[in-house]
N, C-alpha and C. Protein backbone atom coordinates (compact mmCIF):
# COMPACT_ATOMS: atom_id res chain seq x y z
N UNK A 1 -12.39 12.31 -12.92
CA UNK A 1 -11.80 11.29 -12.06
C UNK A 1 -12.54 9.98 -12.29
N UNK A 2 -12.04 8.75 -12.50
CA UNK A 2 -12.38 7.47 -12.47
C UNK A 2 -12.86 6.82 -11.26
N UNK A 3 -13.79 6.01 -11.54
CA UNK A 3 -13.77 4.95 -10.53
C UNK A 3 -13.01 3.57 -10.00
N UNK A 4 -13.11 3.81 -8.96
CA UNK A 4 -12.29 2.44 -8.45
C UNK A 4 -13.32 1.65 -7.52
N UNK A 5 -12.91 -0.04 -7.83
CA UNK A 5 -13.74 -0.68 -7.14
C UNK A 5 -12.87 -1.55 -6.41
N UNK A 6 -13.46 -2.19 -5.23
CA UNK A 6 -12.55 -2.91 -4.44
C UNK A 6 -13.61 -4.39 -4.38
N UNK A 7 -13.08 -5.65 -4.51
CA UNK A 7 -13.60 -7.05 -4.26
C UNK A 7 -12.95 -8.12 -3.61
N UNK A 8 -13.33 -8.30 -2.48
CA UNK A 8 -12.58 -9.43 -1.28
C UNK A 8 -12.98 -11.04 -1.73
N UNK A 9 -12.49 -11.60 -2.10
CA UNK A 9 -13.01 -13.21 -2.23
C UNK A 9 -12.16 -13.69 -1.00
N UNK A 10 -13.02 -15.20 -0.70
CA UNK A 10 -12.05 -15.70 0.40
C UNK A 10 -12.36 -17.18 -0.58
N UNK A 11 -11.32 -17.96 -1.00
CA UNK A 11 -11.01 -19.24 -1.62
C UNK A 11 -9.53 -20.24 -0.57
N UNK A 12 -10.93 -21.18 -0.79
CA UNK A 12 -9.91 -22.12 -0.08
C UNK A 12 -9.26 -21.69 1.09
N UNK A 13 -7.69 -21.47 1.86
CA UNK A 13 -7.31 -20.88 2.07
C UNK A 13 -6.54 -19.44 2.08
N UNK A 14 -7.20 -19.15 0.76
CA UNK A 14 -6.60 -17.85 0.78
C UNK A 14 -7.39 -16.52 0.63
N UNK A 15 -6.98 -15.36 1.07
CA UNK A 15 -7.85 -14.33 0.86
C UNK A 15 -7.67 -13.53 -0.49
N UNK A 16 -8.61 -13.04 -1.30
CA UNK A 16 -7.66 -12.11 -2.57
C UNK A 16 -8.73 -10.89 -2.36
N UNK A 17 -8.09 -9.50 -2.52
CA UNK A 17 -8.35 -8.74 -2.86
C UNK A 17 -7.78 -8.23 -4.13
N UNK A 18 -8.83 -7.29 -5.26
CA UNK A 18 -8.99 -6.88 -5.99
C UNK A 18 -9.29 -5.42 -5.73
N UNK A 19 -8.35 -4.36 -6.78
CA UNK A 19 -8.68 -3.43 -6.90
C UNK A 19 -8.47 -2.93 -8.14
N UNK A 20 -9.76 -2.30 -9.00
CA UNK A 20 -9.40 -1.52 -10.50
C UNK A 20 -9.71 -0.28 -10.61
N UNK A 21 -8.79 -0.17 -11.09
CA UNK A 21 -9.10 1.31 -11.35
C UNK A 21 -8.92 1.86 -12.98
N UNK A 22 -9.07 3.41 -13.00
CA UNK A 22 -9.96 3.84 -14.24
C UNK A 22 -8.70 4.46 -14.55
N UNK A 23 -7.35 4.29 -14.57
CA UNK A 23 -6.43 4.89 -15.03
C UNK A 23 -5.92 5.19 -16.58
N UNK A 24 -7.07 4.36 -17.34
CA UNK A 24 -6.25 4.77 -19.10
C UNK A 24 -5.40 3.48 -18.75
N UNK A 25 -4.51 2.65 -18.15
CA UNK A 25 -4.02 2.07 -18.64
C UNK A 25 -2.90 2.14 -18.42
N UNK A 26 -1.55 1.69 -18.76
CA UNK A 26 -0.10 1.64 -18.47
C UNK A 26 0.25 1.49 -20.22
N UNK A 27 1.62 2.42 -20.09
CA UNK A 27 2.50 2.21 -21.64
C UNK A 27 2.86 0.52 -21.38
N UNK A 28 3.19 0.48 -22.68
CA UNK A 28 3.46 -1.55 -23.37
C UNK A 28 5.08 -0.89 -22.08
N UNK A 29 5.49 -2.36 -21.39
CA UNK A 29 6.59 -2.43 -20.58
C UNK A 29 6.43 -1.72 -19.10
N UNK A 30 5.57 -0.98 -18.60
CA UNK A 30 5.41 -0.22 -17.42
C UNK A 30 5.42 -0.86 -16.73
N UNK A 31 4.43 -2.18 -16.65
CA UNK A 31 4.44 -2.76 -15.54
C UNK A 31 5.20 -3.39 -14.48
N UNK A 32 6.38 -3.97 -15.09
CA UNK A 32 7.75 -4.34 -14.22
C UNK A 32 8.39 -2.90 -13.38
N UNK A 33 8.12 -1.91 -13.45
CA UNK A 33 8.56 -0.83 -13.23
C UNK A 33 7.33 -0.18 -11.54
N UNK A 34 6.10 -0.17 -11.83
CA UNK A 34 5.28 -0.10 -10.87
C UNK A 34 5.75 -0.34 -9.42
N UNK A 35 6.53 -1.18 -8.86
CA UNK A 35 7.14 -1.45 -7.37
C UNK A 35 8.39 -0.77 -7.25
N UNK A 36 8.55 -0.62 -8.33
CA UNK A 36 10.49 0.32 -7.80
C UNK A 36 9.86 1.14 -6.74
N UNK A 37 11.10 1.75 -5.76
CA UNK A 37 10.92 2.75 -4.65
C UNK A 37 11.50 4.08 -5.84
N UNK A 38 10.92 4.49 -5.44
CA UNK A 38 10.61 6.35 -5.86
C UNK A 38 10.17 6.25 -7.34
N UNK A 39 9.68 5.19 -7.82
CA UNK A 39 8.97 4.88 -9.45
C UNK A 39 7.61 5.99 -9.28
N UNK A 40 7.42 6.75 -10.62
CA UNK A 40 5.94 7.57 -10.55
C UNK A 40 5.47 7.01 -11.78
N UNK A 41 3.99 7.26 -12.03
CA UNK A 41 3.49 7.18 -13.54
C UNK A 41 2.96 8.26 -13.91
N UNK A 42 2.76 8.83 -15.06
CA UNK A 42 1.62 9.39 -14.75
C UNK A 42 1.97 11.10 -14.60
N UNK A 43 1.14 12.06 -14.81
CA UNK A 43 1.99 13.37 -14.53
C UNK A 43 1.41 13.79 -13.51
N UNK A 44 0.58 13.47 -12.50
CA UNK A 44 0.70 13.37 -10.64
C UNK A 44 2.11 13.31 -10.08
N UNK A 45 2.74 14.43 -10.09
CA UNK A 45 4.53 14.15 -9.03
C UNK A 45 4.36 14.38 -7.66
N UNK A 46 2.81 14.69 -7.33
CA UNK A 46 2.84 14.99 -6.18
C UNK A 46 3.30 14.17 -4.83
N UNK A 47 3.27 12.71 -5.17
CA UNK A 47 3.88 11.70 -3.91
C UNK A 47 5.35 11.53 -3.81
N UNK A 48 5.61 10.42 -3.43
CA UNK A 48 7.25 10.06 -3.88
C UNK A 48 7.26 8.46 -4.37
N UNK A 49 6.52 8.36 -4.54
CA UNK A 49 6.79 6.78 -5.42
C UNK A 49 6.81 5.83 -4.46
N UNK A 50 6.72 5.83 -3.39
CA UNK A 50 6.89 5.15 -2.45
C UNK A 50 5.48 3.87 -2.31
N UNK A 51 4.44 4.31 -2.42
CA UNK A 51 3.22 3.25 -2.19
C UNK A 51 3.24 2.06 -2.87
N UNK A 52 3.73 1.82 -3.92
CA UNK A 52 3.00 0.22 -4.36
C UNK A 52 4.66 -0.54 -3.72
N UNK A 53 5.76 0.29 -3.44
CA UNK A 53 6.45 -0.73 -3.02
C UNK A 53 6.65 -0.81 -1.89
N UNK A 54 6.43 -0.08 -0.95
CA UNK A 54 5.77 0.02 0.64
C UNK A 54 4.45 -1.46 0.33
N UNK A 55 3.50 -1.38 -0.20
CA UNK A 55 2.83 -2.23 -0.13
C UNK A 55 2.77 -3.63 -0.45
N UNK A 56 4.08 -3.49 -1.49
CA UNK A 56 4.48 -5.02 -2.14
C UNK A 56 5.06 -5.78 -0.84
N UNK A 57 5.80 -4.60 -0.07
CA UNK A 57 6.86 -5.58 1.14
C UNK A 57 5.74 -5.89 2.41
N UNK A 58 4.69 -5.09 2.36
CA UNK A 58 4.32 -5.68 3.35
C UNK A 58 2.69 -6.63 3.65
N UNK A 59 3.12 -6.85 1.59
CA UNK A 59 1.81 -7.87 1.58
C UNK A 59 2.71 -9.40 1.42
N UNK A 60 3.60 -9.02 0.88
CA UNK A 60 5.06 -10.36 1.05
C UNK A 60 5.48 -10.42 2.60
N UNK A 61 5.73 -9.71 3.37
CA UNK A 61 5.45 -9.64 5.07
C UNK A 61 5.17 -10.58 5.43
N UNK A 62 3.61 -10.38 5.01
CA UNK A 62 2.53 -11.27 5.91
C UNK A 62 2.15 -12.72 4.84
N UNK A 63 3.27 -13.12 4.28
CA UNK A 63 3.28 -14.16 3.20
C UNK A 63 2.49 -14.16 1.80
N UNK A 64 1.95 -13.37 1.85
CA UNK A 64 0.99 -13.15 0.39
C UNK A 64 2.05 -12.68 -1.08
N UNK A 65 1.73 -12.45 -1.88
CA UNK A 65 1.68 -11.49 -3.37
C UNK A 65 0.79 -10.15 -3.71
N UNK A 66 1.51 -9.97 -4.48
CA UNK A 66 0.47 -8.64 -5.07
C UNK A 66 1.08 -8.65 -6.63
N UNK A 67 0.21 -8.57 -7.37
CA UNK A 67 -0.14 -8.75 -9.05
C UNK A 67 -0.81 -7.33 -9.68
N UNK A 68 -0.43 -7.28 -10.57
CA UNK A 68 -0.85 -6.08 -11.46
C UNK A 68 -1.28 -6.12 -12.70
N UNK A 69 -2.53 -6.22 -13.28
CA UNK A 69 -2.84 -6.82 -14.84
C UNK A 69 -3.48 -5.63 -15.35
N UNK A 70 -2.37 -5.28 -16.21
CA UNK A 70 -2.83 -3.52 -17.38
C UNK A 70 -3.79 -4.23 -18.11
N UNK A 71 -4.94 -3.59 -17.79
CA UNK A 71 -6.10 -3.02 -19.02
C UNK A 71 -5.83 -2.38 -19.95
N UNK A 72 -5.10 -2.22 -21.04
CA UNK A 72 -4.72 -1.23 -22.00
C UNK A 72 -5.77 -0.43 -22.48
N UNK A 73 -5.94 1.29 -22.16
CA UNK A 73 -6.74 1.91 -22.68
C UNK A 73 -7.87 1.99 -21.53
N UNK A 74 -7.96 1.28 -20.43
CA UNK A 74 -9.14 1.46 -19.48
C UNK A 74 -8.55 1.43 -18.20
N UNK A 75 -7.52 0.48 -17.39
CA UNK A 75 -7.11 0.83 -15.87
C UNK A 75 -5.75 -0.34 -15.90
N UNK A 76 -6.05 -0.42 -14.37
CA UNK A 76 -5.65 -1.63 -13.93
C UNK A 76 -6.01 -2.61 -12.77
N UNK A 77 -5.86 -3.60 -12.44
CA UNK A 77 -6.51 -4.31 -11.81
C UNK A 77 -5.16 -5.22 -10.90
N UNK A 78 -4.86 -4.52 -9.65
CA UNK A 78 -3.98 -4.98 -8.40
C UNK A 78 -4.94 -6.02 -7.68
N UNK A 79 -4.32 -7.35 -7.48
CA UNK A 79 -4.50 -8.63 -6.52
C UNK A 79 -4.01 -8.81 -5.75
N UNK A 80 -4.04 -8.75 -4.59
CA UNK A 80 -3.37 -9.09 -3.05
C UNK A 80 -3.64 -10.30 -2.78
N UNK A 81 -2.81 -11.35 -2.75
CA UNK A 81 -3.63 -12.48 -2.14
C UNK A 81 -2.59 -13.17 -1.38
N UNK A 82 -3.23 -13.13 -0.09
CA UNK A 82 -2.92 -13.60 1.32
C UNK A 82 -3.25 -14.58 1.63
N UNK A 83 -2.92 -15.20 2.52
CA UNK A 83 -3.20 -16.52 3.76
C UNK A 83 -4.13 -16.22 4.17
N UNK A 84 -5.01 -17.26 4.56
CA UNK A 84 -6.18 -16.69 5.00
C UNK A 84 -5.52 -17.55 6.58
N UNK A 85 -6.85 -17.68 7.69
CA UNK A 85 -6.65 -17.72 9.12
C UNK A 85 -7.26 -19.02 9.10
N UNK A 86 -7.18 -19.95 9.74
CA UNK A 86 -7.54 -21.28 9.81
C UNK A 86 -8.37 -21.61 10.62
């Protein structure tokens, strides 16, 4: 099992979280695919595909984004970045 690390910056007004993980990586084209509802990767079938786009709607919710940048061959690295509080 890989490690995952988590990193909060707070810039300017906004908050970003970072998370990477040790996944090997995504095939060339995967990434547009990652938020579909019932999308899997991976030969884990155990969920229903449901989490990264449960999480896309409700980091867009609360006005933010969420980003996904494949490491080819080592993970990936998800950005949340929110409004911060004034």
């Amino acid at each position: 099992m890989g490690h995952v690390s988590l990193i909060t910056l707070a810039i300017a007004d906004r908050v970003l979280i970072q998370i990477e993980d040790e996944c090997g990586g995504l095939p060339p084209g995967e990434v547009e695919h990652l938020f579909r509802l019932f999308e899997q990767q991976g030969a884990d079938r155990t969920g229903l595909g449901l989490g990264l786009a449960i999480s896309r709607q409700g980091v867009e919710d609360s006005g933010g984004v969420i980003h996904v940048r494949n490491l080819p061959g080592r993970g990936c690295v998800f950005t949340v970045d929110l409004p911060g509080r004034n």
